[in-house]
Protein backbone atom coordinates (compact mmCIF):
# COMPACT_ATOMS: atom_id res chain seq x y z
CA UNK A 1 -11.90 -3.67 13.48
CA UNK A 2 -9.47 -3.98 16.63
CA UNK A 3 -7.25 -1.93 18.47
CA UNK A 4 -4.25 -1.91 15.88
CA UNK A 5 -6.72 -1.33 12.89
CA UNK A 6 -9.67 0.69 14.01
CA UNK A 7 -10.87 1.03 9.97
CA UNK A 8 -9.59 -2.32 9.33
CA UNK A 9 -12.43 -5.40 7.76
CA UNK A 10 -13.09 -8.22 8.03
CA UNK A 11 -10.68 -11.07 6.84
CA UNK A 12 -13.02 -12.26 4.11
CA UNK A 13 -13.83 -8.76 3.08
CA UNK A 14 -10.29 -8.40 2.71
CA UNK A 15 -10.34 -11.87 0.50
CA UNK A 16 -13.44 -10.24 -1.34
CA UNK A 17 -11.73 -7.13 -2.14
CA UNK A 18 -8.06 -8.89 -2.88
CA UNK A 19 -10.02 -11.20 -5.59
CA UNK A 20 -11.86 -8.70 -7.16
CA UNK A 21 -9.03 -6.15 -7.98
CA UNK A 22 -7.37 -9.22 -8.83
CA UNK A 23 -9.88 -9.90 -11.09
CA UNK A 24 -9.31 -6.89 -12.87
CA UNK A 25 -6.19 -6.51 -12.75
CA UNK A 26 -5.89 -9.97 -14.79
CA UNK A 27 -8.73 -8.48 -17.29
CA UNK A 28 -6.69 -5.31 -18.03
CA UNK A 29 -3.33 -6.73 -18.52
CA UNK A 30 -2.91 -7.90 -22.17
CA UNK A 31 -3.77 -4.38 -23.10
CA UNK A 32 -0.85 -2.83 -20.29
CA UNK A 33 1.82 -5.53 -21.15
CA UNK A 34 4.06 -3.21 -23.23
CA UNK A 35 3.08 0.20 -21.94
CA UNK A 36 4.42 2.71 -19.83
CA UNK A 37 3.00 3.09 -15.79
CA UNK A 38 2.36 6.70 -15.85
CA UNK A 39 3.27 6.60 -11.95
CA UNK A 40 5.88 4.22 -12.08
CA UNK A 41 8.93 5.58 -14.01
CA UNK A 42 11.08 3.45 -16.03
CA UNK A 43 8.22 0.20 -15.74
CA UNK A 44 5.81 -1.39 -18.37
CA UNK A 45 2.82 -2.89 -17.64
CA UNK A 46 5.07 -6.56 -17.69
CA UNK A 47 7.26 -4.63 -15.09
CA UNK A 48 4.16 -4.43 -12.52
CA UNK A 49 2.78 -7.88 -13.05
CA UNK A 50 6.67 -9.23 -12.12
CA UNK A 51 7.05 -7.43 -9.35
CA UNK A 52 3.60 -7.93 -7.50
CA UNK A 53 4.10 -12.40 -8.30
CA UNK A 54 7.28 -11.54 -6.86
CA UNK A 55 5.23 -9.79 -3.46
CA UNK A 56 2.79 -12.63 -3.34
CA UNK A 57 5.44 -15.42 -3.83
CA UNK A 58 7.45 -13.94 -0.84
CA UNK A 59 4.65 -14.06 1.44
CA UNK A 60 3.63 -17.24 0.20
CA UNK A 61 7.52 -18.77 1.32
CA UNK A 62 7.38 -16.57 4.32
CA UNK A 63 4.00 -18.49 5.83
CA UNK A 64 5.52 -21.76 4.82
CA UNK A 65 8.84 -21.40 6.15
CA UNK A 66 7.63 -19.41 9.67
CA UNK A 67 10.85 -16.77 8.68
CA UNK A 68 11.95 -15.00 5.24
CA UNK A 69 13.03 -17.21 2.42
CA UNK A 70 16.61 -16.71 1.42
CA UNK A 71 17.84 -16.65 -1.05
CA UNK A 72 15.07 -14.44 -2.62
CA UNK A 73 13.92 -14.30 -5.40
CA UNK A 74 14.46 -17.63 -7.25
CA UNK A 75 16.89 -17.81 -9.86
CA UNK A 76 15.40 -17.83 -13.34
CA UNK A 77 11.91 -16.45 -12.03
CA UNK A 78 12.33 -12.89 -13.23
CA UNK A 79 12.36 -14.39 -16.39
CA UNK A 80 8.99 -15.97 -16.55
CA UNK A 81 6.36 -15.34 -18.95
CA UNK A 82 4.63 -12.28 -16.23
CA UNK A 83 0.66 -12.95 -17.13
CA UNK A 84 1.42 -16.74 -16.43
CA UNK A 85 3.65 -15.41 -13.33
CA UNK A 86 1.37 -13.29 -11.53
CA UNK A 87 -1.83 -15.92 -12.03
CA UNK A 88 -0.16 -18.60 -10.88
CA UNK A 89 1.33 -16.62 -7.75
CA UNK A 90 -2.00 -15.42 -6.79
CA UNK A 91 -3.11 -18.66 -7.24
CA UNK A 92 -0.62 -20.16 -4.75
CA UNK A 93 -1.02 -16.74 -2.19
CA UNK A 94 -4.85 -17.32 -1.42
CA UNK A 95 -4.67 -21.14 -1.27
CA UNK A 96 -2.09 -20.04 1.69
CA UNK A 97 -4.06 -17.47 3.32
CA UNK A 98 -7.50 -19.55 2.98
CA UNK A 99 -5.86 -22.70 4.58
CA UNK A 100 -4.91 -20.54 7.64
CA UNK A 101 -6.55 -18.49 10.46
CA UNK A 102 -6.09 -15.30 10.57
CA UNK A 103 -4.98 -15.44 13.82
CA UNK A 104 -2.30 -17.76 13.12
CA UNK A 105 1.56 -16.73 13.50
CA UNK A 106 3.27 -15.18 10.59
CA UNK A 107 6.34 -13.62 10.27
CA UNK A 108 6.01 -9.71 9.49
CA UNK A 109 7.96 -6.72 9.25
CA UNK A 110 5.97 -4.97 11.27
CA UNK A 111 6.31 -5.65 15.20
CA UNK A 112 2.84 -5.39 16.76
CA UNK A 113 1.58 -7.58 14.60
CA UNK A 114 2.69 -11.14 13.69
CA UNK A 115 0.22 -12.78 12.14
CA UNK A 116 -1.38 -14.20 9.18
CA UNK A 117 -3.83 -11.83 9.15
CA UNK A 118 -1.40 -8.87 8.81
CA UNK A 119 -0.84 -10.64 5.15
CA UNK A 120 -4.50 -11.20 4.29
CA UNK A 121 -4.29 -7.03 4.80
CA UNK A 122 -1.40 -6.25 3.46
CA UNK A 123 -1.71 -8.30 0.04
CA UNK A 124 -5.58 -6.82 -0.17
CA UNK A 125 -3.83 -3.70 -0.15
CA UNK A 126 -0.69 -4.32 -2.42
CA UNK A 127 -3.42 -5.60 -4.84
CA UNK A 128 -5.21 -2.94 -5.30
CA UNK A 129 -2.69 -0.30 -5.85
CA UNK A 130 -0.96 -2.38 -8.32
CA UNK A 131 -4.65 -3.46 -10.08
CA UNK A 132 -4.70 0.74 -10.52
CA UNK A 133 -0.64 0.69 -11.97
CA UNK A 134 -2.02 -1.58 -14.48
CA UNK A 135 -4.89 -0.08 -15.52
CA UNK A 136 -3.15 3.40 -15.83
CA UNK A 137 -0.60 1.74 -18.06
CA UNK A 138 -3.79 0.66 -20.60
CA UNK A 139 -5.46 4.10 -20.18
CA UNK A 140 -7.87 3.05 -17.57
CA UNK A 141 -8.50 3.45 -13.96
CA UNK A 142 -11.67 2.45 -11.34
CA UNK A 143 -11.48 3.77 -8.11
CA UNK A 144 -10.18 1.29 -4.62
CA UNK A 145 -13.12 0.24 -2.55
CA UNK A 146 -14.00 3.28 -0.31
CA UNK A 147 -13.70 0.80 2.84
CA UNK A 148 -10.46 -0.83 1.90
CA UNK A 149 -9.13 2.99 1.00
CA UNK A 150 -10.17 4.23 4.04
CA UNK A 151 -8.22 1.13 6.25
CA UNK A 152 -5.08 1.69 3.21
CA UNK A 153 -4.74 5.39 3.86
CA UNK A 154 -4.54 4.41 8.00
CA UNK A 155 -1.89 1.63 6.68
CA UNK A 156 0.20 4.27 4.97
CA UNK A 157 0.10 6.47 8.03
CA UNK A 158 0.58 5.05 11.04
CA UNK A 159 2.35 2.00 10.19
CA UNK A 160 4.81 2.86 6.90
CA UNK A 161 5.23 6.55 7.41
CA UNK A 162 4.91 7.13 11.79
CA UNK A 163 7.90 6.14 13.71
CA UNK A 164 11.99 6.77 13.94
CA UNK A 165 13.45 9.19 11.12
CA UNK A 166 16.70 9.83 12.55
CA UNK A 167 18.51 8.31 9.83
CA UNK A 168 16.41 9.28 6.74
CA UNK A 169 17.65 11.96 3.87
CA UNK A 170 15.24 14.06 4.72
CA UNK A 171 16.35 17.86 3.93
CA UNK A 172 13.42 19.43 5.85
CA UNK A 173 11.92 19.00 9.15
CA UNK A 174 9.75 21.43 10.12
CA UNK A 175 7.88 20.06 13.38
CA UNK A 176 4.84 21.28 11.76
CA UNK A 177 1.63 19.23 11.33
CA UNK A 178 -0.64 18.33 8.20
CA UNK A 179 -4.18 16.46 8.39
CA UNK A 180 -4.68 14.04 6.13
CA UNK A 181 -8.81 14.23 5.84
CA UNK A 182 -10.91 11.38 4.43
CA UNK A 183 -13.90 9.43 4.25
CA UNK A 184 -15.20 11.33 7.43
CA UNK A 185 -12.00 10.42 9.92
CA UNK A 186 -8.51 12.81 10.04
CA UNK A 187 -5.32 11.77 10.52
CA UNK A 188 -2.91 14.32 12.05
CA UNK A 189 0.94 14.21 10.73
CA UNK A 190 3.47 15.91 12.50
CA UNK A 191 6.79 15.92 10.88
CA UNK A 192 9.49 16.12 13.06
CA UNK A 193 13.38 16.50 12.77
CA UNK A 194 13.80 12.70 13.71
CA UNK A 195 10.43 11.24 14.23
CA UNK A 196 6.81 11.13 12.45
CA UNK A 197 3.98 11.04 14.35
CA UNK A 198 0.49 10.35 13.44
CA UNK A 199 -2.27 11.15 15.67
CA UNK A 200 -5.45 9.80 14.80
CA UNK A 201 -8.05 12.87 15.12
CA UNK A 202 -7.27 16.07 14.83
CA UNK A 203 -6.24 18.31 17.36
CA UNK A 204 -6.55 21.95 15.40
CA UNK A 205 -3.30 22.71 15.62
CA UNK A 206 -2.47 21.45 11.72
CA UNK A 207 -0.67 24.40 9.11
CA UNK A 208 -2.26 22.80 6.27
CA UNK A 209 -4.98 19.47 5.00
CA UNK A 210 -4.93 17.03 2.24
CA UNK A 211 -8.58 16.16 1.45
CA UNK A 212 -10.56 13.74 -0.36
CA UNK A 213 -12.30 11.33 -1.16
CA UNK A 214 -10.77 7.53 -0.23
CA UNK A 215 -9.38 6.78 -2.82
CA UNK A 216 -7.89 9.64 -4.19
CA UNK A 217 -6.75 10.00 -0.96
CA UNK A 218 -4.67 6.70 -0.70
CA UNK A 219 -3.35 6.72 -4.21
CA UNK A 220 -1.92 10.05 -3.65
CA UNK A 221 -0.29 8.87 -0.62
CA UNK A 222 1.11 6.12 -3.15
CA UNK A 223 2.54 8.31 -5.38
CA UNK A 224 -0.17 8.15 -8.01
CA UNK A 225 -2.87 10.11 -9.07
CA UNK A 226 -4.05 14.03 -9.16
CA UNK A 227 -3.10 15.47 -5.80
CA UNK A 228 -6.46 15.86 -3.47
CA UNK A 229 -7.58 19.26 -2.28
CA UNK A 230 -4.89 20.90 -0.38
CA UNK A 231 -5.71 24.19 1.95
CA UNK A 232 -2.81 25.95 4.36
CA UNK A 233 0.67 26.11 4.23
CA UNK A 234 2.53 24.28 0.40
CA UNK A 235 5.41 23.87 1.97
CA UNK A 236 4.24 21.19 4.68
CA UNK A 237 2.33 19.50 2.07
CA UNK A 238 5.73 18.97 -0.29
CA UNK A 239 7.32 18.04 2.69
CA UNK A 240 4.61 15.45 3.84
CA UNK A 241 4.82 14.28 -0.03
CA UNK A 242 8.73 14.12 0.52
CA UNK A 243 8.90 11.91 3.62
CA UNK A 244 5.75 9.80 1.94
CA UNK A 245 7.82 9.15 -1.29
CA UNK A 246 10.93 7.55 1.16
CA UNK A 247 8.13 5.39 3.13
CA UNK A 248 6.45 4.03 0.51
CA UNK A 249 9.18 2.86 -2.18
């Protein structure tokens, strides 16, 4: 844990969780191959495999390079065979993030944080919600780690959906505020005309909750899955949904 991740784990509990849901993820994907993603309109199984090499390729060239690799991605790559894709990009990604310190410099996306171990998060993350893509394309599904869900749900909150709105499409913009309630901590949404901010706590002023359990909890904030238990006002809820949907694609 630290300041800018008070749910956040350990870097090799991070590892442990990336390589499992790797694990199954590479288990489940001859059957997903040529199948619809429930969640993810327009892909096939294939589709989800190509795009998350793709994710752990970039990083990989990022940590390398110290900046972003351009031009991305390389020619002819979207073409590759995606079983033999993905395992060899995962294969190059943790030799990169096990031959580094967490601590080291990385270039990120995210300001407060520019370090290798913001990828070791991020890719434990971006694992596991694409292990779950592929297992709903094959008719499957295991729940995320109740520790890493807990940590995702804070990722999706106050560092993809908090911060400046003023030039989103967003139709609606109520002011009001919605807690997000899971795994025995809150997180407390306001949605403003031109800024998002995400308190976490709860201060009792909220017009409606989301609630359940972690993972259900992160994989609705991900566009996927039933939607958790929701009490209060509908209205903030679509809108939270809304504004998630534009922070998360």
């Amino acid at each position: 844990m630290s300041e800018l991740y008070p749910y956040g784990l350990a870097a090799r509990r991070y590892r442990e969780v990336l390589e499992e849901d790797f694990a199954r993820l590479r288990s489940v994907a001859p059957r997903a191959l040529d199948r619809p993603v429930p969640e993810c309109e327009g892909w096939v199984g294939a589709d989800v495999l190509r795009h998350t090499a793709l994710v752990y390729l970039h990083k990989v060239e990022t940590m390398r390079r110290g900046d972003w690799p351009d031009p991305w991605p390389p020619e002819g790559i979207e073409e590759a065979e995606p079983l033999g894709l993905i395992v060899d990009a995962h294969g190059q990604l943790v030799a990169e993030l096990d031959a580094r310190d967490p601590a080291e410099h990385a270039r990120t996306w995210w300001p407060p944080d520019q370090s290798v171990g913001f990828w070791v998060r991020r890719m434990a993350h971006e694992t596991s919600v694409h292990r779950r893509d592929v297992e709903s394309a094959a008719g499957e599904g295991t729940p995320i780690a109740a520790d890493l869900a807990v940590d995702g749900v804070d990722e999706v909150l106050t560092i993809m959906l908090a911060g400046d709105w003023s030039d989103a499409p967003v139709g609606t913009a109520s002011g009001a505020a919605v807690v997000v309630s899971s795994g025995g901590h809150d997180w407390e949404v306001t949605l403003g005309p031109g800024h998002v901010d995400v308190l976490r706590g709860a201060t009792g002023g909220a017009v409606a909750t989301v609630a359940g359990e972690p993972s259900e909890v992160l994989l609705w904030l991900w566009g996927r899955g039933p939607r958790p238990a929701v009490s209060g006002e509908e209205a903030m809820v679509t809108e939270l949904r809304e504004r998630l949907a534009l922070a998360t694609r």
